[in-house]
N, C-alpha and C. Protein backbone atom coordinates (compact mmCIF):
# COMPACT_ATOMS: atom_id res chain seq x y z
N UNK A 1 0.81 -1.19 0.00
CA UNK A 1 0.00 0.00 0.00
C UNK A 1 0.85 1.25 0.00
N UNK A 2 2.00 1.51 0.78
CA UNK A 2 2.97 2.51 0.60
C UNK A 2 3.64 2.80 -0.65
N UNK A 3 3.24 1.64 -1.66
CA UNK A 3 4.31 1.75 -2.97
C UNK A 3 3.39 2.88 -3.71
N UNK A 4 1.86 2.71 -3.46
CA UNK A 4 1.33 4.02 -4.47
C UNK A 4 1.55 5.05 -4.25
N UNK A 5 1.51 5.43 -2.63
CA UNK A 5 1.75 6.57 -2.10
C UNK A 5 3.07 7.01 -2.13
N UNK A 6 4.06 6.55 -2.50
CA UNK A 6 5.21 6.72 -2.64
C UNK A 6 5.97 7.44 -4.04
N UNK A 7 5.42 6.44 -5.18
CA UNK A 7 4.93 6.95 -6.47
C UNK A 7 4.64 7.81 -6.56
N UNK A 8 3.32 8.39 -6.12
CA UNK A 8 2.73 9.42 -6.12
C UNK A 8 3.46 10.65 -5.44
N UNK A 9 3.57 10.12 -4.48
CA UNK A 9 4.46 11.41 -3.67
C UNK A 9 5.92 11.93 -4.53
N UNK A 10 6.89 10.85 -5.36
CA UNK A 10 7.97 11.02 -6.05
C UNK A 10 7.49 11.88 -7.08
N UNK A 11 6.29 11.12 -7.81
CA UNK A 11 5.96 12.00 -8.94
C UNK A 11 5.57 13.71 -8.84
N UNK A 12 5.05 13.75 -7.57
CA UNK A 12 4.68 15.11 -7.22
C UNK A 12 5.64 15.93 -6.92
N UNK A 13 7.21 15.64 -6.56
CA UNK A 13 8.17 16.64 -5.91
C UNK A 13 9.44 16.37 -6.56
N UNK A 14 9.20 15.64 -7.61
CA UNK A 14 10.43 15.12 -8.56
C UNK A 14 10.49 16.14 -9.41
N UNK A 15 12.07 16.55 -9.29
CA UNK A 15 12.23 17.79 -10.80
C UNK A 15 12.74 17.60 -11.82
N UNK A 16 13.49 15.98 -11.51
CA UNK A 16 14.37 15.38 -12.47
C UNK A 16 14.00 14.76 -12.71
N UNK A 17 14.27 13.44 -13.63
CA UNK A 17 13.51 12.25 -14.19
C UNK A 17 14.90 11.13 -13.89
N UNK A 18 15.21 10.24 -13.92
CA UNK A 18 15.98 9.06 -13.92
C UNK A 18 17.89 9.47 -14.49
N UNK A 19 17.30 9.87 -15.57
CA UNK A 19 18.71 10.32 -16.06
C UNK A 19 18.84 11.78 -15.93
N UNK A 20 18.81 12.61 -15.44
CA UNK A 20 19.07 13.99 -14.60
C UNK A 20 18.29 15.10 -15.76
N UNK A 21 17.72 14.92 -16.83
CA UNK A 21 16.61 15.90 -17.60
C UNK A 21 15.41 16.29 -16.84
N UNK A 22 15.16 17.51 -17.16
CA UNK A 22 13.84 18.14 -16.17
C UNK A 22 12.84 17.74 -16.52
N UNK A 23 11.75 17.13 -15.98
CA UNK A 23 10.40 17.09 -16.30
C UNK A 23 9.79 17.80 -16.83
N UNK A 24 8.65 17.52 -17.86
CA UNK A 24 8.26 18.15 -18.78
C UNK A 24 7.61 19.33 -17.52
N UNK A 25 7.24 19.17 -16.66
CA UNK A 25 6.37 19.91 -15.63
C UNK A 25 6.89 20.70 -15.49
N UNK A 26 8.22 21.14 -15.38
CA UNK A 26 8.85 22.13 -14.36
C UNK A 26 9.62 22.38 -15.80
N UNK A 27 9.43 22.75 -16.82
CA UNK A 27 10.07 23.33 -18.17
C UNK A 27 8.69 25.05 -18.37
N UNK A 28 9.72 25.63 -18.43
CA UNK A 28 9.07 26.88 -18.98
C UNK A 28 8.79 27.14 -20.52
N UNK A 29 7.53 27.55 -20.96
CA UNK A 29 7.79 27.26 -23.18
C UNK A 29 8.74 28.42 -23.25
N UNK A 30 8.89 28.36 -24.36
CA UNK A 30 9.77 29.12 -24.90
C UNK A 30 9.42 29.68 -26.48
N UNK A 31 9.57 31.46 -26.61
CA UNK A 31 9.14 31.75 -27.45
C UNK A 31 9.73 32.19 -28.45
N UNK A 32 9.73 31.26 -29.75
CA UNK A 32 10.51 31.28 -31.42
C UNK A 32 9.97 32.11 -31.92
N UNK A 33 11.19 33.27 -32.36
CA UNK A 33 10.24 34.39 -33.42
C UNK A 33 10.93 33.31 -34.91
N UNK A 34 9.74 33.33 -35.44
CA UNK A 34 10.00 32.51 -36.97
C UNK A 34 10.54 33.56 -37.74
N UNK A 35 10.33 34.81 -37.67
CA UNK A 35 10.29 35.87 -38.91
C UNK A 35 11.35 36.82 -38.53
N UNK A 36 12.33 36.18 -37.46
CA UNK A 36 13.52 37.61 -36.85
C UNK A 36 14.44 36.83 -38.71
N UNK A 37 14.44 36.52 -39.35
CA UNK A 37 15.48 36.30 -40.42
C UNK A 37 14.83 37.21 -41.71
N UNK A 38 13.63 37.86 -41.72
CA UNK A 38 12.53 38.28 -42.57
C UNK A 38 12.66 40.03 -42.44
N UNK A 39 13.76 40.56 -43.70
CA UNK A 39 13.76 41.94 -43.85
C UNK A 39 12.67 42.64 -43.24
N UNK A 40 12.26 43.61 -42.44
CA UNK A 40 10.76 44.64 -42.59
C UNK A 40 10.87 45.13 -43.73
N UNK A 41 8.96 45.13 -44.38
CA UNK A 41 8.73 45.16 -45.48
C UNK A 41 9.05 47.19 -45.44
N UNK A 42 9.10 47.55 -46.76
CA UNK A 42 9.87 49.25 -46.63
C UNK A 42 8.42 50.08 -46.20
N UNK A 43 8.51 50.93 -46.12
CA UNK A 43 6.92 52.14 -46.02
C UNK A 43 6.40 52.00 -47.04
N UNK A 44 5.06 51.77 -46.52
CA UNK A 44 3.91 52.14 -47.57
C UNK A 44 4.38 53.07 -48.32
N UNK A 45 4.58 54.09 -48.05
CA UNK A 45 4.62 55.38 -49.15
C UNK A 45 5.42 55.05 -50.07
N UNK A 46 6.84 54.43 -50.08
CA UNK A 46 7.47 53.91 -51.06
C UNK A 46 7.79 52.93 -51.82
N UNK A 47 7.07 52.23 -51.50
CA UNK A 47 7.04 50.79 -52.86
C UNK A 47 6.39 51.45 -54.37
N UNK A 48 7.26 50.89 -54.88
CA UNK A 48 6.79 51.02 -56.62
C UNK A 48 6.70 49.77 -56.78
N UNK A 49 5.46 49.81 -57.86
CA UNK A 49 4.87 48.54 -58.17
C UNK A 49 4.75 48.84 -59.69
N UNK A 50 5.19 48.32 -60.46
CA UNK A 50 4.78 48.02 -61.62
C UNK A 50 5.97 49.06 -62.61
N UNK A 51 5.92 49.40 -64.10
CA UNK A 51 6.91 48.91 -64.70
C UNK A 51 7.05 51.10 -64.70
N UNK A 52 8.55 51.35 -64.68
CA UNK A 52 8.88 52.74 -64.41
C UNK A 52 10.03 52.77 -65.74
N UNK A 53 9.95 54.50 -66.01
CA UNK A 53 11.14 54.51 -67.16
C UNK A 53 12.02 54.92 -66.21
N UNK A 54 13.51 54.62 -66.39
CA UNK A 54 14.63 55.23 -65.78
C UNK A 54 15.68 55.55 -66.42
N UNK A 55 15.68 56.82 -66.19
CA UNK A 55 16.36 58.18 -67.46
C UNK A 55 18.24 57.92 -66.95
N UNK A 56 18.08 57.14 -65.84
CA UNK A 56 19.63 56.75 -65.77
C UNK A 56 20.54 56.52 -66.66
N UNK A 57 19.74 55.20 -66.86
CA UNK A 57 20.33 54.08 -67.61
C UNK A 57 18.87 53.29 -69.42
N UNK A 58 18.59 54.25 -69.21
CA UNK A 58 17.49 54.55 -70.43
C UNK A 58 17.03 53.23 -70.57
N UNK A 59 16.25 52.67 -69.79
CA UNK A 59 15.53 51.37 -69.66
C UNK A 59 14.23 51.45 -68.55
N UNK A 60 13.51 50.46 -69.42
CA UNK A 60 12.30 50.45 -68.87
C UNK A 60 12.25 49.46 -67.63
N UNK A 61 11.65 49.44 -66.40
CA UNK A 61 11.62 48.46 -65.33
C UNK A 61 10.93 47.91 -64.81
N UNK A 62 10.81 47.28 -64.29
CA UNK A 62 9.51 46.48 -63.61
C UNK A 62 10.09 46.27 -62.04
N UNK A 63 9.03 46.67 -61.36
CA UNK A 63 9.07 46.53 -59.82
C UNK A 63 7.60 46.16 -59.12
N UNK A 64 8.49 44.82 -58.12
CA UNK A 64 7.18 44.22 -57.98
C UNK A 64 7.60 44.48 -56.28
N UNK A 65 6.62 45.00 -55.50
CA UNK A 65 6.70 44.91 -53.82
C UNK A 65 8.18 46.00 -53.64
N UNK A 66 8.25 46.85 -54.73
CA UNK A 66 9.68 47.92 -54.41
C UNK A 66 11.09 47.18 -54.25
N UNK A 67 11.06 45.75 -55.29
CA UNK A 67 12.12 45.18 -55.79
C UNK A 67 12.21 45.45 -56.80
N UNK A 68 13.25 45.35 -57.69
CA UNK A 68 13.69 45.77 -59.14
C UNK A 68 13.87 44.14 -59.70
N UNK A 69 12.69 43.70 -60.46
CA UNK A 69 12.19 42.47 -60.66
C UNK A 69 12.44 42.48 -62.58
N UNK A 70 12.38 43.26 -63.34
CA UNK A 70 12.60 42.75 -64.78
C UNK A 70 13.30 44.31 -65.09
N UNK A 71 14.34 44.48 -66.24
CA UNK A 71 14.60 45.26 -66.89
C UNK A 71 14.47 45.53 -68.50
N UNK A 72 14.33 46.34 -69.28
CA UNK A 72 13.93 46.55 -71.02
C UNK A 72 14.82 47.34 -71.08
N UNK A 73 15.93 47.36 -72.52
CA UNK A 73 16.21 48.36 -72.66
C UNK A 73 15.45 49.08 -73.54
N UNK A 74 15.59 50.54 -73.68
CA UNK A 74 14.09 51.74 -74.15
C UNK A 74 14.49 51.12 -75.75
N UNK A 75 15.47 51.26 -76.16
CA UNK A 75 15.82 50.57 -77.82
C UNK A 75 15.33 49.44 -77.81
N UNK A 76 14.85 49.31 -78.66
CA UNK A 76 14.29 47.79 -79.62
C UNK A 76 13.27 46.97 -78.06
N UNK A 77 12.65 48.39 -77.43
CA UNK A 77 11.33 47.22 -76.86
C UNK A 77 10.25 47.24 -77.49
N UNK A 78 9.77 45.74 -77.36
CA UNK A 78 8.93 45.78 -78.23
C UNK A 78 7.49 46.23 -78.22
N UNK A 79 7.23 47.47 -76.73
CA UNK A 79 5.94 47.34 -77.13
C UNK A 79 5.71 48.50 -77.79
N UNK A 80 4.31 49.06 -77.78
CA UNK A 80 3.99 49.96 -78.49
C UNK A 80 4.69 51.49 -78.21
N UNK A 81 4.90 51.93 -79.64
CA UNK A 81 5.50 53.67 -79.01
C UNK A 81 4.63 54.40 -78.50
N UNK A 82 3.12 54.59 -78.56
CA UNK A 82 2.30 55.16 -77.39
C UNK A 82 2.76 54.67 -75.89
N UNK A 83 2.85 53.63 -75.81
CA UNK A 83 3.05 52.90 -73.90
C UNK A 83 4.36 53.33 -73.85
N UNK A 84 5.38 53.46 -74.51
CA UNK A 84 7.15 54.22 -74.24
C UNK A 84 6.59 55.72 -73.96
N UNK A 85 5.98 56.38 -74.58
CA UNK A 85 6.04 58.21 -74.59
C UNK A 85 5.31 58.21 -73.68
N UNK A 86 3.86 57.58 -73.11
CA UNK A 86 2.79 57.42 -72.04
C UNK A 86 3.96 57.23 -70.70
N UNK A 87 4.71 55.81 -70.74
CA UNK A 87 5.78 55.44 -69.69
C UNK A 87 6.31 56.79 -69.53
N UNK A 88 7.86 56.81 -69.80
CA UNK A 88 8.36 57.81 -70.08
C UNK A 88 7.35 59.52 -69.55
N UNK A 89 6.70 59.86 -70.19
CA UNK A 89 6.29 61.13 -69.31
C UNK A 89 5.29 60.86 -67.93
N UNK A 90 4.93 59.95 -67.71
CA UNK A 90 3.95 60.01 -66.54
C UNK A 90 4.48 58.84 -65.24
N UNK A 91 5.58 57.72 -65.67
CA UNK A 91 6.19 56.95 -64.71
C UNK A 91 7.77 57.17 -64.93
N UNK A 92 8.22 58.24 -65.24
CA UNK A 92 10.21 58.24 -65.22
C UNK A 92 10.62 58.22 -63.67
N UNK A 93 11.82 57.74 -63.19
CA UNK A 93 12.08 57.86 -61.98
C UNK A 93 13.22 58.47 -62.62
């Protein structure tokens, strides 16, 4: 009859387990940031999205989320010369 109570009593004031690791009981969680490796995204106000002329280097661009995602050069693209003179005066950076 002492062996349950004994059990019981070990299990209740035990901090260690057999081979000297802490019981899951007496472990505190612990909190993983998943996203500390994850740039902050830039300000709203400055993301460019979508395709800009740049009088730099005289090429057309594409920016997706305010990355510099495709480049054209302004010679021999192929789209229309309305969408180059439209680009060009209303999206130049």
């Amino acid at each position: 009859m002492k062996s349950y109570s004994m059990t019981y009593g070990y299990a209740a004031y035990a901090k260690k387990d057999w081979r000297g690791n802490e019981l899951a009981s007496e472990r505190k969680p612990v909190q993983i940031d998943l996203f500390d490796h994850i740039d902050p995204p830039a300000p709203a106000g400055q993301v460019l999205n979508g395709m800009y002329y740049e009088k730099a280097t005289d090429k057309f661009v594409s920016f997706v989320l305010g990355r510099r995602h495709y480049e054209e050069p302004a010679r021999g693209c192929p789209h229309d010369k309305e969408w180059q003179q439209r680009l060009k005066r209303e999206r130049s950076i």
